[in-house]
Structure formats: C-alpha cells, structure tokens
N, C-alpha and C. Protein backbone atom coordinates (compact mmCIF):
# COMPACT_ATOMS: atom_id res chain seq x y z
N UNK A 1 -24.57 24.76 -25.33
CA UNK A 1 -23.56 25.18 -24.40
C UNK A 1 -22.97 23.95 -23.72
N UNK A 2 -21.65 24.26 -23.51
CA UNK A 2 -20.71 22.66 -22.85
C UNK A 2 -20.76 22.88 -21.34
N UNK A 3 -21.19 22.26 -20.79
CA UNK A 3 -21.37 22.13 -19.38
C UNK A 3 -19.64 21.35 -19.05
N UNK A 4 -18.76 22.20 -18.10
CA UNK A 4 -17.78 22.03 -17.66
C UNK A 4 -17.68 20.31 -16.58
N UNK A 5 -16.78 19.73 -17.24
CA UNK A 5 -17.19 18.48 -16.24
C UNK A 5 -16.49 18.53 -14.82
N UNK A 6 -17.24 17.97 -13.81
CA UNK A 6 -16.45 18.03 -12.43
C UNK A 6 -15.20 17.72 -11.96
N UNK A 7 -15.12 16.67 -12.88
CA UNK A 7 -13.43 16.31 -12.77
C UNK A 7 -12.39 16.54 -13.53
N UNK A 8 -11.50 17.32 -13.82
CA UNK A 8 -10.25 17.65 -14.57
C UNK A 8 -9.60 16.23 -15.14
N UNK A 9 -9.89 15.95 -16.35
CA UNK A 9 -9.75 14.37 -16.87
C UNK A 9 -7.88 14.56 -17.06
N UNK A 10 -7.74 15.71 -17.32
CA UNK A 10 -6.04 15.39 -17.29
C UNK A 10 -4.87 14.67 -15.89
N UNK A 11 -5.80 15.13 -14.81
CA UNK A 11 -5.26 14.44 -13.84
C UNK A 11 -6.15 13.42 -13.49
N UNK A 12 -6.18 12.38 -14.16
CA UNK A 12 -6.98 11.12 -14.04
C UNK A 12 -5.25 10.07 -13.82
N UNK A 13 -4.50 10.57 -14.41
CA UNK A 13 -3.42 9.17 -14.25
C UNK A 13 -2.65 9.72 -12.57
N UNK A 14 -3.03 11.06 -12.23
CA UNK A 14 -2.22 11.28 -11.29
C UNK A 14 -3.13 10.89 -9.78
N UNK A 15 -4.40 11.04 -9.78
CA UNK A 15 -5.53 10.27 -9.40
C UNK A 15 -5.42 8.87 -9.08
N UNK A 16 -5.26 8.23 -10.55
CA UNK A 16 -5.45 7.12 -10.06
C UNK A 16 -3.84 6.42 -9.52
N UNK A 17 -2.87 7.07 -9.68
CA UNK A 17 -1.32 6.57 -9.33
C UNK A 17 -1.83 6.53 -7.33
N UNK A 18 -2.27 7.82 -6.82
CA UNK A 18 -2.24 8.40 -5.86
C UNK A 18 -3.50 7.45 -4.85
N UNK A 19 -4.12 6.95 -5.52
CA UNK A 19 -5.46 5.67 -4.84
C UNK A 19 -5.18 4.41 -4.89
N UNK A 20 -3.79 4.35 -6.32
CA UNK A 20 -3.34 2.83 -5.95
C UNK A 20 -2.05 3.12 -4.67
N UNK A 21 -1.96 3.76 -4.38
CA UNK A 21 -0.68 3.87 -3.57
C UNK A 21 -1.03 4.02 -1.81
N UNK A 22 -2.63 4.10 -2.49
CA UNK A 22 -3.01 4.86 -1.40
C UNK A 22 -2.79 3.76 0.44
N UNK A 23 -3.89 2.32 -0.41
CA UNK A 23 -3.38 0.77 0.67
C UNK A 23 -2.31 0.53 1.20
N UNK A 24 -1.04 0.64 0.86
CA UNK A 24 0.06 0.19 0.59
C UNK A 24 0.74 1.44 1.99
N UNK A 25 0.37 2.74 2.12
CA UNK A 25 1.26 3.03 2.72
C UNK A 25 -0.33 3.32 4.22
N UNK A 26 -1.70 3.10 4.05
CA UNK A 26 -2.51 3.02 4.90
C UNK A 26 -2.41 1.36 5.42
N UNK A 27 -1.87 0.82 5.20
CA UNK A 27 -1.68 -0.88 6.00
C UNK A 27 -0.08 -1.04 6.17
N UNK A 28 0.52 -0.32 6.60
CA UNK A 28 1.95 -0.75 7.10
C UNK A 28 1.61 -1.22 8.46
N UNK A 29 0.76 -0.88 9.01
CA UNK A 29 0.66 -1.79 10.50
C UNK A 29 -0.10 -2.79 10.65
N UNK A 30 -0.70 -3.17 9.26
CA UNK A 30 -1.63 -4.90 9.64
C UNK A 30 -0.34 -5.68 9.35
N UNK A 31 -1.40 -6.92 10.13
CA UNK A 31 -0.41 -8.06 9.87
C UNK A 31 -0.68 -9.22 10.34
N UNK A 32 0.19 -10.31 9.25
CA UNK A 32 -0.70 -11.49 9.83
C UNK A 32 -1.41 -11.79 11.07
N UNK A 33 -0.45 -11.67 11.91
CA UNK A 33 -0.78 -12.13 13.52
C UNK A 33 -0.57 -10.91 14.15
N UNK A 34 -1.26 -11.34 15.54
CA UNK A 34 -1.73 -10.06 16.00
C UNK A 34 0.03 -9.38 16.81
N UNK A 35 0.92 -10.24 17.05
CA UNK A 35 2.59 -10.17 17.47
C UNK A 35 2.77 -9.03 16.78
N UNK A 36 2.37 -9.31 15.18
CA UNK A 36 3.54 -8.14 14.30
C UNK A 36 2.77 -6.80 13.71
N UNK A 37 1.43 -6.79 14.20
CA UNK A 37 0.75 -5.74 14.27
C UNK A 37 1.35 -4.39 14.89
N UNK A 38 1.31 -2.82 13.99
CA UNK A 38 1.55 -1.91 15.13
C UNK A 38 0.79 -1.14 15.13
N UNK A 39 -0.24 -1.37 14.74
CA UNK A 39 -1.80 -0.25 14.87
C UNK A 39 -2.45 -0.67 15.75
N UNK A 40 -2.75 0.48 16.84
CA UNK A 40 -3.88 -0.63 17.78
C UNK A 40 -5.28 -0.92 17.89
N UNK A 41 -5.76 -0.33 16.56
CA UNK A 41 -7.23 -1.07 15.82
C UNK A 41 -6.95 -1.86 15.50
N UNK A 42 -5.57 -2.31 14.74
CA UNK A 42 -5.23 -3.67 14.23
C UNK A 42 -4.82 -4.79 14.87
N UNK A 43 -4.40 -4.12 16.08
CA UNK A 43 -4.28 -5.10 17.44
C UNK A 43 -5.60 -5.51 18.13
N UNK A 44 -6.56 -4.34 18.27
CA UNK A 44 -8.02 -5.37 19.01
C UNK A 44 -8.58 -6.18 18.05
N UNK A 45 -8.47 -5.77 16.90
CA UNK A 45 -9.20 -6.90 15.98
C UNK A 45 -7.96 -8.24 15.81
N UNK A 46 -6.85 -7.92 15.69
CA UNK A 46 -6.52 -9.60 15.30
C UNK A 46 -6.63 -10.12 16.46
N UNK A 47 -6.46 -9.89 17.74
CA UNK A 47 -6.22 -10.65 19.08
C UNK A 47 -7.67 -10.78 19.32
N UNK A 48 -8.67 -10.25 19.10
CA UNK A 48 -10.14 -10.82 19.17
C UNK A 48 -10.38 -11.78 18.11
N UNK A 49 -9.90 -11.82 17.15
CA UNK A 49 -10.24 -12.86 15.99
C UNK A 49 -9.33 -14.16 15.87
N UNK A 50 -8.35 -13.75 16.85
CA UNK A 50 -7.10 -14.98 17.13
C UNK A 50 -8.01 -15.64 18.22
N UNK A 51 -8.54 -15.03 19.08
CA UNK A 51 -9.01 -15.72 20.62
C UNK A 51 -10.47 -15.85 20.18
N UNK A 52 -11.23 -15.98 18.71
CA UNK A 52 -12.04 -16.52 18.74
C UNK A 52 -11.82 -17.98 17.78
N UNK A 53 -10.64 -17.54 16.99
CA UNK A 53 -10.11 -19.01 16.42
C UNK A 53 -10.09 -19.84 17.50
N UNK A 54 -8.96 -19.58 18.59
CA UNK A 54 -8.17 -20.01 19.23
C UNK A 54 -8.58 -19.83 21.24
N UNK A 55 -9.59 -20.28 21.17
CA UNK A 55 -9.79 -19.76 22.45
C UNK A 55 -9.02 -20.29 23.92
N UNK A 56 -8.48 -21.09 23.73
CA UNK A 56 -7.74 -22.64 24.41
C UNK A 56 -6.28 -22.29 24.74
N UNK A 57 -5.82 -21.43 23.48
CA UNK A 57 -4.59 -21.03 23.18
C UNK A 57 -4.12 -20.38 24.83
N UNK A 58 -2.58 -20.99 24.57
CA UNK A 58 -1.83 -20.64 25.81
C UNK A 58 -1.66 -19.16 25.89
N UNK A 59 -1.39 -18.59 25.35
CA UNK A 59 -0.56 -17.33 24.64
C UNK A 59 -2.00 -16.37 25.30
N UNK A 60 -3.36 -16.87 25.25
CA UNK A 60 -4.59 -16.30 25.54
C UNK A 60 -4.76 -15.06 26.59
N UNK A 61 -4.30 -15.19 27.73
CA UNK A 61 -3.98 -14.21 28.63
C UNK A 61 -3.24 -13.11 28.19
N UNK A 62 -1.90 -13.55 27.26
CA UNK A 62 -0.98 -12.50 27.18
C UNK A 62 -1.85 -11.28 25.93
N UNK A 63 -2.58 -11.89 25.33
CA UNK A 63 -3.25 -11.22 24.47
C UNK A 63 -3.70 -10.49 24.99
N UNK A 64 -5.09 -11.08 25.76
CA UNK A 64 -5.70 -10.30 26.50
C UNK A 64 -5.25 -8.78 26.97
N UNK A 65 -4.07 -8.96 27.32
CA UNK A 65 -3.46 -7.87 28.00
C UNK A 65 -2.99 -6.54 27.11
N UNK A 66 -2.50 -7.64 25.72
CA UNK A 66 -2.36 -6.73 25.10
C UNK A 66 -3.76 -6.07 24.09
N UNK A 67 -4.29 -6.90 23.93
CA UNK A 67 -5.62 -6.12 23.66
C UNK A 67 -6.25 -4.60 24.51
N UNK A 68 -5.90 -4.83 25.82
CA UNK A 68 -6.61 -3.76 26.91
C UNK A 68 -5.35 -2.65 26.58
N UNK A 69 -3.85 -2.73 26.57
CA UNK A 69 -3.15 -1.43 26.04
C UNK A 69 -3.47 -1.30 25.07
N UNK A 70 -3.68 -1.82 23.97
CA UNK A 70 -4.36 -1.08 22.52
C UNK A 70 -5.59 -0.84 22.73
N UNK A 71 -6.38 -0.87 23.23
CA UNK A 71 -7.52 -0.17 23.81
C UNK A 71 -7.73 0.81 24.27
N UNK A 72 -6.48 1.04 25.06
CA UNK A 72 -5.82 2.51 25.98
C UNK A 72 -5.79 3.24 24.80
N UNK A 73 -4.69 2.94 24.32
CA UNK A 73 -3.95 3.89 23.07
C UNK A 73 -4.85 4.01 22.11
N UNK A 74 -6.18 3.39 21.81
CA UNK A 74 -7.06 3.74 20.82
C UNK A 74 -7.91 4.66 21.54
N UNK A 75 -8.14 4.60 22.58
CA UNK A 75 -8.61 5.81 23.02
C UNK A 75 -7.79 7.30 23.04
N UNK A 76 -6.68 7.20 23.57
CA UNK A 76 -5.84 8.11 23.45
C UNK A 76 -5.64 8.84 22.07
N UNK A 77 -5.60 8.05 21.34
CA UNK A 77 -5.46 8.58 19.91
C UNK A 77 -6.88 9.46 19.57
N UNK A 78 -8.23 8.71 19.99
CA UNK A 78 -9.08 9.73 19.51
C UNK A 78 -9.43 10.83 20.56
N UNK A 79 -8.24 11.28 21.43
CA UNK A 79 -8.52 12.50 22.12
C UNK A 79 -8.13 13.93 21.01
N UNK A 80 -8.82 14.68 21.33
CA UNK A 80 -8.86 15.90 20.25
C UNK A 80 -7.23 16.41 20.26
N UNK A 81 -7.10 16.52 21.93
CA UNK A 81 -5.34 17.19 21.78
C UNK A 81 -4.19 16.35 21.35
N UNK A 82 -4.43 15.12 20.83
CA UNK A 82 -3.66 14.33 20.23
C UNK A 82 -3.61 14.21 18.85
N UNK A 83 -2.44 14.41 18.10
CA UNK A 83 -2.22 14.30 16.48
C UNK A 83 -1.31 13.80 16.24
N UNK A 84 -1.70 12.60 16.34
CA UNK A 84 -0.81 11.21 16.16
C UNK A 84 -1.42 10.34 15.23
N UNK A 85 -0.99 10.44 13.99
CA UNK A 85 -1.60 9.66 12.60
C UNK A 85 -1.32 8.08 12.24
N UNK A 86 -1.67 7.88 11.73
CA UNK A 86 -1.25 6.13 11.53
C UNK A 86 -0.33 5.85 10.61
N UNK A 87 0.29 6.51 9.84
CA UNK A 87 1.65 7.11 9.48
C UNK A 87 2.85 7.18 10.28
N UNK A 88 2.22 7.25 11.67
CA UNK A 88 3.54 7.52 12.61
C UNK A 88 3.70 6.36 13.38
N UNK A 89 3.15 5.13 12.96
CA UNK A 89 3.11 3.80 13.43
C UNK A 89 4.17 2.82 12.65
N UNK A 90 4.63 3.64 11.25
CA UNK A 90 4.94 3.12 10.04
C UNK A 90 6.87 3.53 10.16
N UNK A 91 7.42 2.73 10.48
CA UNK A 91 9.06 3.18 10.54
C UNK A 91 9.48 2.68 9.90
N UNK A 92 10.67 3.75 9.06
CA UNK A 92 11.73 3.29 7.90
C UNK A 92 12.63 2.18 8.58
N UNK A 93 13.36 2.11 9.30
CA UNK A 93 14.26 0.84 9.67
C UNK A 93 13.60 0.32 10.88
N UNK A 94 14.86 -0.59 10.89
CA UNK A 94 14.25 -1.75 11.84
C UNK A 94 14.51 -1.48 13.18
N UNK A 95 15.49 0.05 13.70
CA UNK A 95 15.62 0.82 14.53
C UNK A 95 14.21 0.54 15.86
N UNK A 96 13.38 1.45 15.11
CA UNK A 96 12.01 1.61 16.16
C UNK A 96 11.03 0.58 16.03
N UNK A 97 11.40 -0.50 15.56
CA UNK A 97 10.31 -1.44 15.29
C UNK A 97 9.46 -1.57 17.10
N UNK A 98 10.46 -2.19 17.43
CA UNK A 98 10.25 -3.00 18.96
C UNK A 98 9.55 -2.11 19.73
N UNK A 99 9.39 -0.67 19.87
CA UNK A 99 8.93 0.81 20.20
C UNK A 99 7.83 1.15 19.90
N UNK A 100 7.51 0.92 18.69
CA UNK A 100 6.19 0.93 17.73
C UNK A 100 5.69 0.05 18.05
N UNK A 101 6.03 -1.31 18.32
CA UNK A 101 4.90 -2.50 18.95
C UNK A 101 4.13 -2.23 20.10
N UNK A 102 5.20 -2.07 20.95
CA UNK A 102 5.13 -1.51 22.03
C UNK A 102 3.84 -0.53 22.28
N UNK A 103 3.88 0.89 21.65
CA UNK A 103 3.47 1.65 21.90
C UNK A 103 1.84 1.44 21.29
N UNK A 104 2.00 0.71 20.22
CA UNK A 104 0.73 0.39 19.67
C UNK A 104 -0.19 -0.41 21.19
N UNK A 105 0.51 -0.60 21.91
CA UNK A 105 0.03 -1.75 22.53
C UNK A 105 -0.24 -1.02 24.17
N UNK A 106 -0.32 0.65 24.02
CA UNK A 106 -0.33 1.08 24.97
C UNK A 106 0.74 1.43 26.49
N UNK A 107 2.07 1.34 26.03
CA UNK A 107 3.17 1.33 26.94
C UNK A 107 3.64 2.98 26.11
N UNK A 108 3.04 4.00 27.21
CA UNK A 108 3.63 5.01 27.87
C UNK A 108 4.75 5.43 27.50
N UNK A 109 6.06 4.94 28.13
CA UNK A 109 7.46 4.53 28.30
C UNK A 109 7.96 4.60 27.04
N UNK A 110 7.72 3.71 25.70
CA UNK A 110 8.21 3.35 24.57
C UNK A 110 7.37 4.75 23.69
N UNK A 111 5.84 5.22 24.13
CA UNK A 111 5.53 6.85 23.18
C UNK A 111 6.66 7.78 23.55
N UNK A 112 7.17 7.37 25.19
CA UNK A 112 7.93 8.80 25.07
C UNK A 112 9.36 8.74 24.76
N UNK A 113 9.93 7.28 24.55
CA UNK A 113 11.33 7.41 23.91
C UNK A 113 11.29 7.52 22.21
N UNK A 114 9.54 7.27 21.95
CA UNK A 114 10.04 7.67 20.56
C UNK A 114 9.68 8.90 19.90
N UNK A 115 9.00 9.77 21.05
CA UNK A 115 9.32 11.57 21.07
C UNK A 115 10.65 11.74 21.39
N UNK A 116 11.31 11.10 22.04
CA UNK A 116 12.58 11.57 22.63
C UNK A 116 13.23 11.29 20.92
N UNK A 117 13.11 10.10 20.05
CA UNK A 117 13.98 9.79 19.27
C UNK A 117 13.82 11.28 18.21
N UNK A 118 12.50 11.42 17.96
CA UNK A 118 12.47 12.60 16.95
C UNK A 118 12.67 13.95 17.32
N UNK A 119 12.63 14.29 18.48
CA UNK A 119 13.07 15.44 18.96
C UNK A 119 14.35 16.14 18.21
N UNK A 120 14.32 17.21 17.79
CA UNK A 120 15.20 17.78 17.13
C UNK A 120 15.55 17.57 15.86
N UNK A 121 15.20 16.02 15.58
CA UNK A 121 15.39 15.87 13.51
C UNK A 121 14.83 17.09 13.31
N UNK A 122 15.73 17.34 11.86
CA UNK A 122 14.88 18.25 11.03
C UNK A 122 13.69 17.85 10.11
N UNK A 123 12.61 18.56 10.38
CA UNK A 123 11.50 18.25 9.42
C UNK A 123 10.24 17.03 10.27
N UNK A 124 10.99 17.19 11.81
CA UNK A 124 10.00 15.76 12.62
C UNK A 124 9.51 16.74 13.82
N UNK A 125 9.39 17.71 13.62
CA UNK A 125 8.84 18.65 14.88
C UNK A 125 7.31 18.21 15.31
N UNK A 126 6.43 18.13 13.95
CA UNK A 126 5.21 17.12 14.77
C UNK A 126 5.52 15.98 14.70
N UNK A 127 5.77 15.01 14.42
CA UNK A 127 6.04 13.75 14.77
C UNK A 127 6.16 14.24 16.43
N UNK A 128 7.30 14.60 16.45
CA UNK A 128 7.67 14.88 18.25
C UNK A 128 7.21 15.15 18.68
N UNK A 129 5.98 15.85 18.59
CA UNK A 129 5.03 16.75 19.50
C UNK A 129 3.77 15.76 19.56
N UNK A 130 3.51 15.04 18.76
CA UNK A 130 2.59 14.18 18.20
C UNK A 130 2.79 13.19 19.23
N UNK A 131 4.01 12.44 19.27
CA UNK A 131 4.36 11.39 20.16
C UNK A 131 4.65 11.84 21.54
N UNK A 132 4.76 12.76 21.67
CA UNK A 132 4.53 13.50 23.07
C UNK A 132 3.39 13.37 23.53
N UNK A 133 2.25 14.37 22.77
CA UNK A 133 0.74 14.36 23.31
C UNK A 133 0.33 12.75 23.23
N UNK A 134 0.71 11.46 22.81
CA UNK A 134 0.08 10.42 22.86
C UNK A 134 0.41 9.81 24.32
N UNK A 135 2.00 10.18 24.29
CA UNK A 135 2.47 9.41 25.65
C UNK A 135 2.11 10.33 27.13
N UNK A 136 1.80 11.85 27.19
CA UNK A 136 0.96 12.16 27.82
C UNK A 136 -0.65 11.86 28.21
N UNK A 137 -1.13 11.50 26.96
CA UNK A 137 -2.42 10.66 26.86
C UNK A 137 -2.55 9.57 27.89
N UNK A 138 -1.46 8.67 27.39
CA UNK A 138 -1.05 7.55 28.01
C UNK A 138 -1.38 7.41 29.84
N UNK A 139 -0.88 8.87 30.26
CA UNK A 139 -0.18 9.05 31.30
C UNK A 139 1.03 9.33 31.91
N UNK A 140 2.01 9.43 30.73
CA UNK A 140 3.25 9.58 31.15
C UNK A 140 3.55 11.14 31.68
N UNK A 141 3.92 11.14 33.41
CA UNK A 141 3.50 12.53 33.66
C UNK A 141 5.31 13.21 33.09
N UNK A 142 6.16 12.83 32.89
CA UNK A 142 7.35 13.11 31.96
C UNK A 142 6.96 14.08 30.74
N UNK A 143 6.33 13.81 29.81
CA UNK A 143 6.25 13.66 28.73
C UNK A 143 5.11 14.28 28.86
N UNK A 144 4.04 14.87 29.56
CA UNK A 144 3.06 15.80 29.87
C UNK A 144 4.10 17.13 30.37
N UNK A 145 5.02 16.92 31.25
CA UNK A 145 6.16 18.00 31.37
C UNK A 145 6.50 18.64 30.36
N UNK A 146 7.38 17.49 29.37
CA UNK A 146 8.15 18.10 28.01
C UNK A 146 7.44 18.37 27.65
N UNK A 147 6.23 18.30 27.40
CA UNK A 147 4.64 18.81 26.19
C UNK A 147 5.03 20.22 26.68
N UNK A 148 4.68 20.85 28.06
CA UNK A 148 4.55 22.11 28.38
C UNK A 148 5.74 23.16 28.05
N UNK A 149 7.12 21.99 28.44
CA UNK A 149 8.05 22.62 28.18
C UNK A 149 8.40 23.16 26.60
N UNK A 150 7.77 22.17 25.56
CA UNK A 150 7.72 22.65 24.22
C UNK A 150 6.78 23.64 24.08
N UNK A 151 6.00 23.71 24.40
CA UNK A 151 4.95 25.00 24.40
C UNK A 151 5.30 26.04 24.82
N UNK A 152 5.55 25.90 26.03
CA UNK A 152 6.40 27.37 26.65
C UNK A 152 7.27 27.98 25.58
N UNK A 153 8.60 26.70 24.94
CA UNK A 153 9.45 27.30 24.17
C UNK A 153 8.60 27.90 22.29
N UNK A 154 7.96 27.22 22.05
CA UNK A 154 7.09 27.77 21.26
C UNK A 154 6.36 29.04 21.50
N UNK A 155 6.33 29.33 22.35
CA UNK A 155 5.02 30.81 22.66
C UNK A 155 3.55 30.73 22.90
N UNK A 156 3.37 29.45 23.38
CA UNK A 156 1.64 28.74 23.52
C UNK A 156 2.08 28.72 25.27
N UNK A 157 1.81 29.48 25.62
CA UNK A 157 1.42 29.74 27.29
C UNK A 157 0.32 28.79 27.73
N UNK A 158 -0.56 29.36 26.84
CA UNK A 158 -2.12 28.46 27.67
C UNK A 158 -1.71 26.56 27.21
N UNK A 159 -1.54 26.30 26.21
CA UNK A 159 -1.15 24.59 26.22
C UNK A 159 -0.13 24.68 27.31
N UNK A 160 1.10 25.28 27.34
CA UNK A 160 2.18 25.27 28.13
C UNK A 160 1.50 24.71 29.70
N UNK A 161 0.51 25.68 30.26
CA UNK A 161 0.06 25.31 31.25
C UNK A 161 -0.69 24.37 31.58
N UNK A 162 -1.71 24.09 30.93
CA UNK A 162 -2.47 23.05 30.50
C UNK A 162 -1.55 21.56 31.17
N UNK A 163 -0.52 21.62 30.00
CA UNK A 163 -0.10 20.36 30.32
C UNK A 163 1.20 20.13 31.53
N UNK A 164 1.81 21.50 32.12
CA UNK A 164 2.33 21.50 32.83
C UNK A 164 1.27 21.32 34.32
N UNK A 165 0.09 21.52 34.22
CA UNK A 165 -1.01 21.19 35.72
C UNK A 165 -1.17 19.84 35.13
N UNK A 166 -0.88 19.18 34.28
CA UNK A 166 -1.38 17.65 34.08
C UNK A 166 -0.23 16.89 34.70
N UNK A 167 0.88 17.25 34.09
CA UNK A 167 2.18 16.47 34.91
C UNK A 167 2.00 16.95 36.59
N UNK A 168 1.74 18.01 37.05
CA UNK A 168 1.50 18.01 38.31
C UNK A 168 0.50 17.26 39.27
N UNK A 169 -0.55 17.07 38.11
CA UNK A 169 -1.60 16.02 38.87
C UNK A 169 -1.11 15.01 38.83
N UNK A 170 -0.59 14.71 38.12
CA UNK A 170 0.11 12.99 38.10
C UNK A 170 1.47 13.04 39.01
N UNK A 171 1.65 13.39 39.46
CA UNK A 171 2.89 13.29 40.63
C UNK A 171 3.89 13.84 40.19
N UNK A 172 4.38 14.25 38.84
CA UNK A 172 5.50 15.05 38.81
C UNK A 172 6.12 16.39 39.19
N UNK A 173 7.41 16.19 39.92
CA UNK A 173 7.78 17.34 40.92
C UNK A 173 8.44 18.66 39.58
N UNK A 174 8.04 19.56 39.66
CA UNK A 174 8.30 20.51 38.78
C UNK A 174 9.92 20.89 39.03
N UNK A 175 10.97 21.17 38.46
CA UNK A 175 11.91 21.75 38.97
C UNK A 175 11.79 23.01 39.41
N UNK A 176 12.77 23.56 40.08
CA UNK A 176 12.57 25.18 40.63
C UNK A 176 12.95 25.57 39.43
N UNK A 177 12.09 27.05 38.61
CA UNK A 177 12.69 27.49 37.84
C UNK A 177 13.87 28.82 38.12
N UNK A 178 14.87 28.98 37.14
CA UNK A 178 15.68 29.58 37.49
C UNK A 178 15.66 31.54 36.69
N UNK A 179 14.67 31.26 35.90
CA UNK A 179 14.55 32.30 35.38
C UNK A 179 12.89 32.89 35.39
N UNK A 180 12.49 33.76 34.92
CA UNK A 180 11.17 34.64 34.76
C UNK A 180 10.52 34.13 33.53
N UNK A 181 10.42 32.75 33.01
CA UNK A 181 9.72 33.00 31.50
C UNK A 181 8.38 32.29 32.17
N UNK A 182 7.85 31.51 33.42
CA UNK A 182 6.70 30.65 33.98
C UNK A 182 6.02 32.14 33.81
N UNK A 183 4.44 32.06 33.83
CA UNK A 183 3.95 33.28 34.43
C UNK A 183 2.45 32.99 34.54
C-alpha cells in the first residue's frame, strides 16, 4: 500500500517561488544605518550596535533618543488591540517615507497622519484602522477619538467606547453630539 506523502510535490515550484520572495518583502525596513531604518526592532538593534561600534560618536545622544521611541512603538505594536504588521512600514513611493521613519521611531503625530493618509483608499480600510490603533497606542488622544469614531460608524459599540473613554482620559474634549447614535 502507497502511503500518501505530506507534501503535494506539484506545488513545490510555487513553494519554493513564495520562500524566495519571502526576505525581500520581510526586510524592506532594514538598513544599513540605523537613519534609514523603518522597523523599530530594526532601529533598537542598529542604534545599539552603532553605539557599541561607535560609542564617542557625536550623533550618540540623538540615537539614544531615538532608540527609546522605537522602544515605545515596539511595545505598542505588541499590544493585542493593535494590528499593525511590518508590511505597513514598507511604502510604495517616496511620498510617506519621512512618516514611516518617523513613526518607526515612536512619534504619535506622523502614526496618525498616516491613518489620516489611508483613510478612505479603497482596499486600505485596515491599514487605517491599523495605523490608528498604533497612534492611539502611542498616545495620541486624536486618533484614540477617530478609533471610536470608526467603530461607532462600523457597528462595534463596545471598541467604540473603549476607545472613546481612552481619548477622554488623555485630555480630549469630546464634541457635543448632535444626534442619538452615542448610547
């Protein structure tokens, strides 16, 4: 009797197309130096491995600093209500580059203009929601607002609220609403 083998050998070329491809679009945010990095695992490790080359280095402080926002944002990222992939670090033009550094690097401000940028494309609804919950992560009590306000408009009441008492703890003044959909 032929014992069935575990792997379907016909998709062996589609396999292996799909594992060589695989590096190539999982490292769009390394990079030589820790400047042109936009992952912020890839930021504590080069700026720790630059400042152990380089400990003397002028530039040393500014690292530092940016090491502690990618620290932020690596935490943020492994919060459960956040689904923000390392895919979404990776931009087609040279548009969001400066945004993506940025944000890798823990600046708030630059997660939520680049929810603001995908907002409404077609086909970027998580992306937007994604870069929302990071820059709420962050702290941005804005962007903990719009979280709720997308929820609400979605039909998720309980997130809706959730993150609408988070922008309230953080100092943001709610507008008066003008209609019956809060409840």
């Amino acid at each position: 009797m032929r014992m069935p083998l575990p792997f379907p050998f016909r998709l062996l070329p589609l396999w292996l197309a799909l594992c060589l491809a695989a590096p190539a679009q999982a490292d769009c945010g390394a990079a030589a130096s820790p400047e042109a990095t936009r992952w912020p695992a890839d930021v504590v490790r080069g700026v720790e491995a630059f400042l152990r080359q380089h400990p003397d280095d002028p530039q040393g402080q500014r690292l530092r600093s940016e090491r502690a926002g990618a620290e932020l944002a690596m935490q943020a990222l492994q919060r459960r209500d956040v689904r923000l992939h390392r895919s979404a670090f990776c931009a087609d033009g040279d548009a969001l580059q400066d945004e993506l550094h940025r944000a890798a690097r823990g600046d708030r401000e630059a997660a939520h203009r680049l929810a603001r940028h995908y907002r409404g494309l077609p086909g970027e609804q998580n992306r937007y929601e994604g870069w929302l919950q990071f820059a709420a992560a962050l702290g941005h009590e804005g962007a903990s607002y719009e979280l709720a306000l997308h929820y609400r408009r979605t039909g998720q009441p309980i997130y809706a609220a959730m993150y609408e008492a988070r922008a309230v703890e953080r100092g943001f003044v709610v507008p008066v609403a003008l209609d019956n959909v809060r409840k």
